[in-house]
N, C-alpha and C. Protein backbone atom coordinates (compact mmCIF):
# COMPACT_ATOMS: atom_id res chain seq x y z
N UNK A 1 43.35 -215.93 -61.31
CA UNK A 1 42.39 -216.84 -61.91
C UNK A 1 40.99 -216.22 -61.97
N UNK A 2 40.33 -215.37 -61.03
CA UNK A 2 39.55 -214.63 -61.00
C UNK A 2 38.83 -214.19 -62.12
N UNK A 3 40.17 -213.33 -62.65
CA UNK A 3 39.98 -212.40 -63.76
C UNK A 3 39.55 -213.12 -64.97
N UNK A 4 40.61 -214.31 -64.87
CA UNK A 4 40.00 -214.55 -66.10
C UNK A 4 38.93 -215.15 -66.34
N UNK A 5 38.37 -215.63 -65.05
CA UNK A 5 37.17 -216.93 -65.25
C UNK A 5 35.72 -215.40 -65.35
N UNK A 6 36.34 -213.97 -64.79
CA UNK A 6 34.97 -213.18 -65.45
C UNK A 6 35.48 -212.52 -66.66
N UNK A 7 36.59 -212.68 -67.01
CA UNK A 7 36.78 -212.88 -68.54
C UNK A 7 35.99 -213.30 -69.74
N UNK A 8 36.20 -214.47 -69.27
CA UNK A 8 35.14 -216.27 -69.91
C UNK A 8 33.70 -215.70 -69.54
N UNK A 9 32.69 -215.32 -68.64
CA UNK A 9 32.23 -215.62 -68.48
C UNK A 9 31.18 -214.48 -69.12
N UNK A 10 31.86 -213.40 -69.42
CA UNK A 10 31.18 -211.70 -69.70
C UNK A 10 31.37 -212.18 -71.27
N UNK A 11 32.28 -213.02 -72.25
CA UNK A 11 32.17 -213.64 -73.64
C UNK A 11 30.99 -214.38 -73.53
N UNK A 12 31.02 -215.84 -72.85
CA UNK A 12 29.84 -216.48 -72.65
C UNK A 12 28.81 -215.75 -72.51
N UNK A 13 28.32 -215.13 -71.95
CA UNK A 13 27.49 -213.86 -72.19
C UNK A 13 27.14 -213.10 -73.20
N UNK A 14 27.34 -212.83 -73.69
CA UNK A 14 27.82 -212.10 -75.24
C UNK A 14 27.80 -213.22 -76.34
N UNK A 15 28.24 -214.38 -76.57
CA UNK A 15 27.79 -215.12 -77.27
C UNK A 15 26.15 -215.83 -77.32
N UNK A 16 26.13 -216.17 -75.63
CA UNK A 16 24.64 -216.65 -75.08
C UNK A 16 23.63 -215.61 -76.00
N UNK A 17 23.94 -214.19 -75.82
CA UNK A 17 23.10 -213.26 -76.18
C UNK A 17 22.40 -213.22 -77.63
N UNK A 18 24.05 -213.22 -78.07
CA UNK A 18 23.79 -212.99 -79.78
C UNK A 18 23.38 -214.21 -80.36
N UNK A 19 23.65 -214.99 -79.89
CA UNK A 19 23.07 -216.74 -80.88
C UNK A 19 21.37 -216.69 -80.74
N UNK A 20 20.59 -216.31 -79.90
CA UNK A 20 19.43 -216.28 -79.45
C UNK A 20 19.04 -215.52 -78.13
N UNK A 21 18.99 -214.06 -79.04
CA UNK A 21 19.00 -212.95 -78.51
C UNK A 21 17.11 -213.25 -77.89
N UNK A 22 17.28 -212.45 -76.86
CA UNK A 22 15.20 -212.25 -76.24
C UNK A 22 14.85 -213.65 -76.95
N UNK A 23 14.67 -214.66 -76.67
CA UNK A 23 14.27 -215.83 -76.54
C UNK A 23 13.30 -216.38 -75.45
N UNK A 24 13.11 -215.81 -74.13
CA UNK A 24 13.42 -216.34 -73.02
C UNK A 24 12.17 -215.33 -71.99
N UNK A 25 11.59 -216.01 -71.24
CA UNK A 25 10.64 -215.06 -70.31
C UNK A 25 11.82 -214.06 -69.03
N UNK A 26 12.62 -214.48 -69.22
CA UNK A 26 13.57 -214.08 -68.15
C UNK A 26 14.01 -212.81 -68.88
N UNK A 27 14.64 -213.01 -70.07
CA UNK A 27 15.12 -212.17 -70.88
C UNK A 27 14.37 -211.22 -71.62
N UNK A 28 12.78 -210.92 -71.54
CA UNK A 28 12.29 -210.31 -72.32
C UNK A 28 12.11 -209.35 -70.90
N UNK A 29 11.71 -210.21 -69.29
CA UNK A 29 12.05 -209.30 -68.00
C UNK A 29 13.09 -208.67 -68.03
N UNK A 30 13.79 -208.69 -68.01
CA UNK A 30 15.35 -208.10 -68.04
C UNK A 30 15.39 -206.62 -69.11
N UNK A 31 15.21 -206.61 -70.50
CA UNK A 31 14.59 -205.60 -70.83
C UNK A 31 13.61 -204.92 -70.98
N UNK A 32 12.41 -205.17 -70.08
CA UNK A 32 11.19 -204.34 -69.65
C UNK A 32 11.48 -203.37 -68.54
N UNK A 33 12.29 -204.35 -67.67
CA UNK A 33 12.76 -203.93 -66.47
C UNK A 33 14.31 -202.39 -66.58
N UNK A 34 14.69 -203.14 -67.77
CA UNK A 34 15.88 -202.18 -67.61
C UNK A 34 15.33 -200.93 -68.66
N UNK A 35 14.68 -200.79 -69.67
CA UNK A 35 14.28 -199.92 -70.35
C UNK A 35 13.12 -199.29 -68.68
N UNK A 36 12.37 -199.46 -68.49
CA UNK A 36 11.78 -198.77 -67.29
C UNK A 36 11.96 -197.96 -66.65
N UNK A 37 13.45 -198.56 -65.76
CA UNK A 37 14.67 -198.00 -65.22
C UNK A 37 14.97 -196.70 -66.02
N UNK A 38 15.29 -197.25 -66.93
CA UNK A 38 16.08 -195.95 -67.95
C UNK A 38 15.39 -194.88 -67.87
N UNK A 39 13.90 -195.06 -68.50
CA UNK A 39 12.90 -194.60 -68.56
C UNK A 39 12.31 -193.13 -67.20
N UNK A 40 12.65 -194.11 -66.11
CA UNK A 40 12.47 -193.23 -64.90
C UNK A 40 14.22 -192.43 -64.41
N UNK A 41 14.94 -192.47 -65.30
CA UNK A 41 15.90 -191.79 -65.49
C UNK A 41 17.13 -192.49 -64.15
N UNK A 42 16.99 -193.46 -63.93
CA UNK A 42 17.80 -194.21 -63.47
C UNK A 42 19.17 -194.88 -63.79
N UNK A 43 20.12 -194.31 -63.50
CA UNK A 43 21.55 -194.50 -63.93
C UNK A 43 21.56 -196.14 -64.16
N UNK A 44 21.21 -196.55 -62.87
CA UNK A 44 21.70 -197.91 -63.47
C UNK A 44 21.22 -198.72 -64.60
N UNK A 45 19.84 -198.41 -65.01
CA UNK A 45 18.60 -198.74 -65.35
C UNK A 45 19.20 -198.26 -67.34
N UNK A 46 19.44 -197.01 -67.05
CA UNK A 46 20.64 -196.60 -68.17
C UNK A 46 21.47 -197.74 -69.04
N UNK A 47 22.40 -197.84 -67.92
CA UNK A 47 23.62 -198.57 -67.94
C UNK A 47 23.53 -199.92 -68.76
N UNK A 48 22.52 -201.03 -67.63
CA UNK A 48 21.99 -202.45 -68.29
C UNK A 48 21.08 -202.02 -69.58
N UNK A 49 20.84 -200.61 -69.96
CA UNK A 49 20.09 -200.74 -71.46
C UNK A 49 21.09 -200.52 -72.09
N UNK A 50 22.37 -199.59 -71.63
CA UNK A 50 22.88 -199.61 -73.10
C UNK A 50 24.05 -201.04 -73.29
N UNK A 51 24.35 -201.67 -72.19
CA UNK A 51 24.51 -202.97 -72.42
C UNK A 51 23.70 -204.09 -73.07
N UNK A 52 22.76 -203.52 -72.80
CA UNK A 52 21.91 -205.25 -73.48
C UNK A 52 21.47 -204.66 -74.86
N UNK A 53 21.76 -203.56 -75.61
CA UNK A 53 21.79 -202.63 -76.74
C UNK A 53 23.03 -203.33 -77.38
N UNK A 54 24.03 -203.23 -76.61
CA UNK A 54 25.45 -203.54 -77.37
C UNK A 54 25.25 -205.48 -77.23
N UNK A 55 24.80 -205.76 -76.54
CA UNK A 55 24.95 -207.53 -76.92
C UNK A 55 23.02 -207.50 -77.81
N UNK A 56 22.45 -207.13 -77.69
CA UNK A 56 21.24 -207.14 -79.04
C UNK A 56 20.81 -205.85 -79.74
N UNK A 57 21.54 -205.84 -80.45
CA UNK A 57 21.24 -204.20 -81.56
C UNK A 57 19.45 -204.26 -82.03
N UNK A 58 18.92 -205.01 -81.44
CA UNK A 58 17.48 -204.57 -82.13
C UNK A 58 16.91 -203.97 -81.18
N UNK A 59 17.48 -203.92 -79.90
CA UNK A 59 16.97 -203.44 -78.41
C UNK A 59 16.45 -202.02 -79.08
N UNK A 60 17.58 -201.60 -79.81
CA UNK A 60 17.67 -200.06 -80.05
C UNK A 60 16.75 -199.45 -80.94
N UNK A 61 16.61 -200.27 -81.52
CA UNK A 61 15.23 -200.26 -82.89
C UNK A 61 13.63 -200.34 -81.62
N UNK A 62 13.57 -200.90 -80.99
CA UNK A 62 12.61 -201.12 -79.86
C UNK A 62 12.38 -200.06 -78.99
N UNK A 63 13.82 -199.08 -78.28
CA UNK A 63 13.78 -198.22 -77.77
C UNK A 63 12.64 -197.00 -78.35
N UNK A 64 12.89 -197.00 -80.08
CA UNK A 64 11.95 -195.76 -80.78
C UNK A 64 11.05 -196.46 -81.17
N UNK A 65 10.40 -197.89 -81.25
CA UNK A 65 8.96 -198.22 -80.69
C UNK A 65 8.02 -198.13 -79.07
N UNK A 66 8.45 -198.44 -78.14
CA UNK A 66 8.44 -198.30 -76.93
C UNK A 66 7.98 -197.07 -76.64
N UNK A 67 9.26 -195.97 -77.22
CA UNK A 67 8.98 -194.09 -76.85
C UNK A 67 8.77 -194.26 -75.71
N UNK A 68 7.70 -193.26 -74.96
CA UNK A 68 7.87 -193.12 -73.50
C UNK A 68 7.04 -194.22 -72.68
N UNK A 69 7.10 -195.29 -73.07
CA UNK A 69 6.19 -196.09 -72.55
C UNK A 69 6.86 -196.40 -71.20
N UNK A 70 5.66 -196.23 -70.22
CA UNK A 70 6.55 -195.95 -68.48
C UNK A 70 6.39 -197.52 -67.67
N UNK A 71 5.71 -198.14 -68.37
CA UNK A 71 5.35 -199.93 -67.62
C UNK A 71 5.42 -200.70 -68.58
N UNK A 72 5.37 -202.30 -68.42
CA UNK A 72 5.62 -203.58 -68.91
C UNK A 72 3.89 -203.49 -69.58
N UNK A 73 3.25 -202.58 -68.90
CA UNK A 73 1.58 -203.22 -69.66
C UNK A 73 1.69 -202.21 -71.02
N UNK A 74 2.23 -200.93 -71.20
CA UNK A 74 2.78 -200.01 -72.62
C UNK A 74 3.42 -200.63 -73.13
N UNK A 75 4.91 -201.32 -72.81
CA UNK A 75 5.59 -202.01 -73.77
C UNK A 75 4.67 -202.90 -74.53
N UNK A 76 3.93 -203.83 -73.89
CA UNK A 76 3.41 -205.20 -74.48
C UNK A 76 2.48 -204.62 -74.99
N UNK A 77 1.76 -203.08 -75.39
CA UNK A 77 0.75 -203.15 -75.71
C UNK A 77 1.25 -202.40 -76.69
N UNK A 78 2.49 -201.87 -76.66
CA UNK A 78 2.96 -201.41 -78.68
C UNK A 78 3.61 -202.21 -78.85
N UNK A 79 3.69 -203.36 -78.28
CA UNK A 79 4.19 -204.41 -79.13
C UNK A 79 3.24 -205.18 -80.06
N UNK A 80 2.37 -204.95 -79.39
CA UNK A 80 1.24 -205.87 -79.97
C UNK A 80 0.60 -205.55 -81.58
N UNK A 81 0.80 -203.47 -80.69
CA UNK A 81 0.33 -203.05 -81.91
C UNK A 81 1.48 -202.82 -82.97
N UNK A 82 2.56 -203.13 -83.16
CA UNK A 82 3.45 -202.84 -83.57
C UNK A 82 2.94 -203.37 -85.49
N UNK A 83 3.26 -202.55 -86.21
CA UNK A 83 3.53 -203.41 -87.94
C UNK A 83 4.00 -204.65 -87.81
N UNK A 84 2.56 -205.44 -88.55
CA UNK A 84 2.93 -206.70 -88.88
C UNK A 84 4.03 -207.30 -89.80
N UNK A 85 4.72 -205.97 -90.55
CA UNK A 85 6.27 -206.19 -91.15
C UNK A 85 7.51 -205.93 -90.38
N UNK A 86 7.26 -205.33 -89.08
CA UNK A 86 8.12 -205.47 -87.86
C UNK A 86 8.69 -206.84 -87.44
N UNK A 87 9.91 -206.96 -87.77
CA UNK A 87 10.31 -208.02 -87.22
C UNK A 87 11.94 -207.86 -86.39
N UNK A 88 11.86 -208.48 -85.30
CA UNK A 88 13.13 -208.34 -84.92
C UNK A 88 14.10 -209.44 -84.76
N UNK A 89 13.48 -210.75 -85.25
CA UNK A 89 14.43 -211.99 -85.27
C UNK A 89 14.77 -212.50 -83.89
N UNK A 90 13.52 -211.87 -83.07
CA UNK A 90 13.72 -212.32 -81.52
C UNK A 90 12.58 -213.57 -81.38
N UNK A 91 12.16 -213.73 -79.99
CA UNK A 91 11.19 -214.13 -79.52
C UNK A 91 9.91 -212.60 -79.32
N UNK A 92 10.33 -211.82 -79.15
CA UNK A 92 9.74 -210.64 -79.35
C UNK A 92 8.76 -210.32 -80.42
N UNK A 93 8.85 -211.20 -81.72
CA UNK A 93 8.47 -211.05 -82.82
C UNK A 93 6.92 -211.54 -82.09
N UNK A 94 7.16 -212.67 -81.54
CA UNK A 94 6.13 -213.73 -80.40
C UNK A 94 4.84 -212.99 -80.06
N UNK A 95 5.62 -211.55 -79.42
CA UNK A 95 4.50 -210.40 -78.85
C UNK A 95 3.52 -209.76 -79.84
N UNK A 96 3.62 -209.54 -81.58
CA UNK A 96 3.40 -208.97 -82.45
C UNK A 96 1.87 -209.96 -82.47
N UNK A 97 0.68 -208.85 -82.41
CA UNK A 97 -0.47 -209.09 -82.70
C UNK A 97 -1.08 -208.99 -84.12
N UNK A 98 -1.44 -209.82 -85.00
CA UNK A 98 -2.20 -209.28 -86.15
C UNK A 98 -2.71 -207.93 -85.93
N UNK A 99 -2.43 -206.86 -86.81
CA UNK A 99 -3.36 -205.05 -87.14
C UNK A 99 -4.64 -205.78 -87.30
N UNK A 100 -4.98 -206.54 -88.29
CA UNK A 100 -6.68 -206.68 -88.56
C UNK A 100 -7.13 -207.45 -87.28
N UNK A 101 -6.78 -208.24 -86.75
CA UNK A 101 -7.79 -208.54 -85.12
C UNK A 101 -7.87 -207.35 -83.90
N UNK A 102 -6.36 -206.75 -84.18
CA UNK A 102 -6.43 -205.42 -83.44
C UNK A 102 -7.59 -204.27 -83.62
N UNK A 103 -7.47 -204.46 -84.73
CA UNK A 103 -8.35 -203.39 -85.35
C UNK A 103 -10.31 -203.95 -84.86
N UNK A 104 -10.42 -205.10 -85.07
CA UNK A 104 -11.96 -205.50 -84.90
C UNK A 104 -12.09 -205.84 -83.42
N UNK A 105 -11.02 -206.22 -82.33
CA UNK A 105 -11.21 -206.16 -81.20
C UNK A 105 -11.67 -204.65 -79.97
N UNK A 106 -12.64 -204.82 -79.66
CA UNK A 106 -12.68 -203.40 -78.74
C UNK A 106 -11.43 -203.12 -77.35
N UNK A 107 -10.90 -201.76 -77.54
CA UNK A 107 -9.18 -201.71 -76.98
C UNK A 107 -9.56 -201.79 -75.20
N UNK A 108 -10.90 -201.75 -74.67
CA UNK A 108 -11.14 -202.41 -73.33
C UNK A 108 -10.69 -203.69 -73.56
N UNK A 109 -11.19 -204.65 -74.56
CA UNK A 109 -11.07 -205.88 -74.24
C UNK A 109 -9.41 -205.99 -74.15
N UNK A 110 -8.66 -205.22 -75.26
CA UNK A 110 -7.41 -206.07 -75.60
C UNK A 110 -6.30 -205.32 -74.28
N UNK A 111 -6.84 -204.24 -73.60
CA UNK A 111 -6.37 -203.69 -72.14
C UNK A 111 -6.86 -204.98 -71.05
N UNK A 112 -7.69 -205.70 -70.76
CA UNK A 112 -8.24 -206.59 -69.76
C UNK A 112 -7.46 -208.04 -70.42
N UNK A 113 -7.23 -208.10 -71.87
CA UNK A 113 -5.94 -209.47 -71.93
C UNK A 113 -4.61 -208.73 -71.65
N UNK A 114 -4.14 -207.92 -71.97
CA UNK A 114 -2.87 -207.30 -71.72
C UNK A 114 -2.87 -207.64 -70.25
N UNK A 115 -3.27 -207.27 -69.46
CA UNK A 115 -3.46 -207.21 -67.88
C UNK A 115 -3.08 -208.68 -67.55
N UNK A 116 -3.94 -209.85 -68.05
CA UNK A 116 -3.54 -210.69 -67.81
C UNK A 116 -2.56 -211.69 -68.15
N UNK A 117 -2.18 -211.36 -69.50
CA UNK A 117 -1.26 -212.19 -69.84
C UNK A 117 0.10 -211.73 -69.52
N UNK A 118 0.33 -210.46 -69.01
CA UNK A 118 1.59 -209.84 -67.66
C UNK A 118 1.50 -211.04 -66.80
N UNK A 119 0.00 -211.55 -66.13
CA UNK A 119 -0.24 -211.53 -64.65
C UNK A 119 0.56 -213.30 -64.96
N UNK A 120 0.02 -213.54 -66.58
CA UNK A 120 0.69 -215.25 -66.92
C UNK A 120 2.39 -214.78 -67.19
N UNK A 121 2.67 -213.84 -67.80
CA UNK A 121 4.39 -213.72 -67.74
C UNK A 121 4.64 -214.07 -66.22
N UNK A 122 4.02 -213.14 -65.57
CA UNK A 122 4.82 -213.50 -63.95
C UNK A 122 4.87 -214.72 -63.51
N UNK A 123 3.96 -215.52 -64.03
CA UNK A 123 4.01 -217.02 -63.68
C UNK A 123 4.47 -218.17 -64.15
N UNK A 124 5.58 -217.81 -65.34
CA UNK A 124 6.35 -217.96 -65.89
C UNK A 124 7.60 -218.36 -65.34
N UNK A 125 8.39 -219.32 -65.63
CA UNK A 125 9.75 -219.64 -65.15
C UNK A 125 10.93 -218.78 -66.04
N UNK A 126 11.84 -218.16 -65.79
CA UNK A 126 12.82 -217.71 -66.42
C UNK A 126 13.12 -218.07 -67.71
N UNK A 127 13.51 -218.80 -67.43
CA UNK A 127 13.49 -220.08 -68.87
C UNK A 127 12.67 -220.34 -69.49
N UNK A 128 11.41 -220.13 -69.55
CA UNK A 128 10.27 -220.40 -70.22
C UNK A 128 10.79 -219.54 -71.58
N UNK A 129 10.20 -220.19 -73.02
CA UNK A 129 10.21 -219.47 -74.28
C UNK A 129 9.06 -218.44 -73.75
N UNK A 130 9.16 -217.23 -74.62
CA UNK A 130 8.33 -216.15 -74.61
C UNK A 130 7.03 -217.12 -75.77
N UNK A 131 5.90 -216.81 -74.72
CA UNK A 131 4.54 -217.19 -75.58
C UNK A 131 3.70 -216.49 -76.47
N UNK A 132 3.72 -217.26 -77.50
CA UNK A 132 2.78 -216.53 -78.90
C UNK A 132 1.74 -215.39 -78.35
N UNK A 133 1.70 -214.39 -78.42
CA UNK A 133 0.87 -213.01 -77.96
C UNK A 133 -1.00 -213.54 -78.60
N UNK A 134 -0.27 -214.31 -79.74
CA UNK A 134 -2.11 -214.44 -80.64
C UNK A 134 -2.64 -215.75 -79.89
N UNK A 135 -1.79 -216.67 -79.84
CA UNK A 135 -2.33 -217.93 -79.21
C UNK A 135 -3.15 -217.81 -77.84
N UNK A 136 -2.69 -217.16 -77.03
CA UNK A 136 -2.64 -216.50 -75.62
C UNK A 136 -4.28 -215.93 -76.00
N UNK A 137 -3.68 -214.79 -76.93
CA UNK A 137 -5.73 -213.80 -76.92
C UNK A 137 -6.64 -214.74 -77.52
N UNK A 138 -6.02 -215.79 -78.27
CA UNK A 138 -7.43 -216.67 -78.67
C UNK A 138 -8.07 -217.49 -77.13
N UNK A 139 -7.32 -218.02 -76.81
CA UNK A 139 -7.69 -219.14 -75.52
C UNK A 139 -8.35 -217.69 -74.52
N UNK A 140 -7.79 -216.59 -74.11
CA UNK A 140 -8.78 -215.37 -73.55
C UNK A 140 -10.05 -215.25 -74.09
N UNK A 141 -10.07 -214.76 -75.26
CA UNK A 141 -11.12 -214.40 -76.06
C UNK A 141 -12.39 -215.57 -76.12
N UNK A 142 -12.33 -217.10 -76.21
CA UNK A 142 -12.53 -218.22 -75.65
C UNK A 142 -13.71 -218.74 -74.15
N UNK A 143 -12.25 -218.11 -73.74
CA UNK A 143 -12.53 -218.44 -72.10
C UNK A 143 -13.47 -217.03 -71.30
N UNK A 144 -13.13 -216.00 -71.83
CA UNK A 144 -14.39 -214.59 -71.89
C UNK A 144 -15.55 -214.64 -72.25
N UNK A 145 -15.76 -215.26 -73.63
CA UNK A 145 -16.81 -214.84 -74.45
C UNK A 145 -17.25 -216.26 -75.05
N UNK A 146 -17.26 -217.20 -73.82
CA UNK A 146 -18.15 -218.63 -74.20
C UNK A 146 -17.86 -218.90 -75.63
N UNK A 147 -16.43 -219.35 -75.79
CA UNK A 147 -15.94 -219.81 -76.57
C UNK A 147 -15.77 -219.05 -78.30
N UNK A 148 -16.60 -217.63 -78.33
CA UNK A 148 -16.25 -217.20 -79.34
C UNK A 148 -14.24 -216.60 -79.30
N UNK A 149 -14.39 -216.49 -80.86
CA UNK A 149 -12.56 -216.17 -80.91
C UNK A 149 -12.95 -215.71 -82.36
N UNK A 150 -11.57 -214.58 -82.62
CA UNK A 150 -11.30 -214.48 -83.80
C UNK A 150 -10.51 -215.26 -84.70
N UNK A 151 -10.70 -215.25 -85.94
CA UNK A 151 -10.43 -216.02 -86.63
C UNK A 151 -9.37 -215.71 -88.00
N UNK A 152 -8.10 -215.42 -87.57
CA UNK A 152 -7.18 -215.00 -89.39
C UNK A 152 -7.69 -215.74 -89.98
């Protein structure tokens, strides 16, 4: 009975994945954490990337954005900068910063929100949806600079 109930449960998995792939604050941890791993040449770290590759094929498209990025504050910060025609049909898309606010923001400032909006992922419940990356730097930008913000 064993077998089969991790049978059932490695499908459930695999379906969970693909219906609403990176959705999830838990799940966007899970591949920061395991690309990292990889990253620092860690077998296991390996392993859970090229698994969570085979249950979300855009992982892999991400891998040659990412490049050698060695922490969670590099990932989120080519994510940010990533092409605004980048899309991956995730919650990930979530992380994607407008180029033109990127561009008029000074990259101290958008390093001192990066910093913190990690410090708000961590405070995050698993389950939490992954939060809008722009919504996030407006209420910073706000709460910094006596209420000025940029404006698309």
């Amino acid at each position: 009975m064993s077998n089969d109930m991790k049978v059932i449960m490695e499908n459930w998995r695999k379906k969970t994945l693909n219906e609403a792939p990176i959705q999830t604050v838990g799940q966007l941890k899970k591949v920061i954490n395991s690309y990292r791993l990889a990253q620092a040449g860690k077998e296991a770290g390996k392993k859970a990337l090229e698994q969570i590759i085979d249950e979300v094929p855009v992982v892999g498209t991400l891998k040659r954005i990412w490049g050698n990025a060695k922490d969670a504050k590099e990932i989120v910060a080519k994510m940010m900068g990533a092409e605004d025609e980048f899309k991956t049909q995730t919650g990930l898309d979530l992380l994607n910063m407008n180029d033109n606010v990127s561009k008029i923001v000074d990259d101290r400032i958008e390093q001192n929100f990066i910093n913190r909006f990690l410090m708000f992922l961590n405070g995050l419940e698993d389950n939490d949806p992954i939060p809008n990356v722009e919504e996030k730097f407006s209420e910073f930008l706000k709460t910094t600079f006596d209420q000025h913000d940029v404006k698309k």
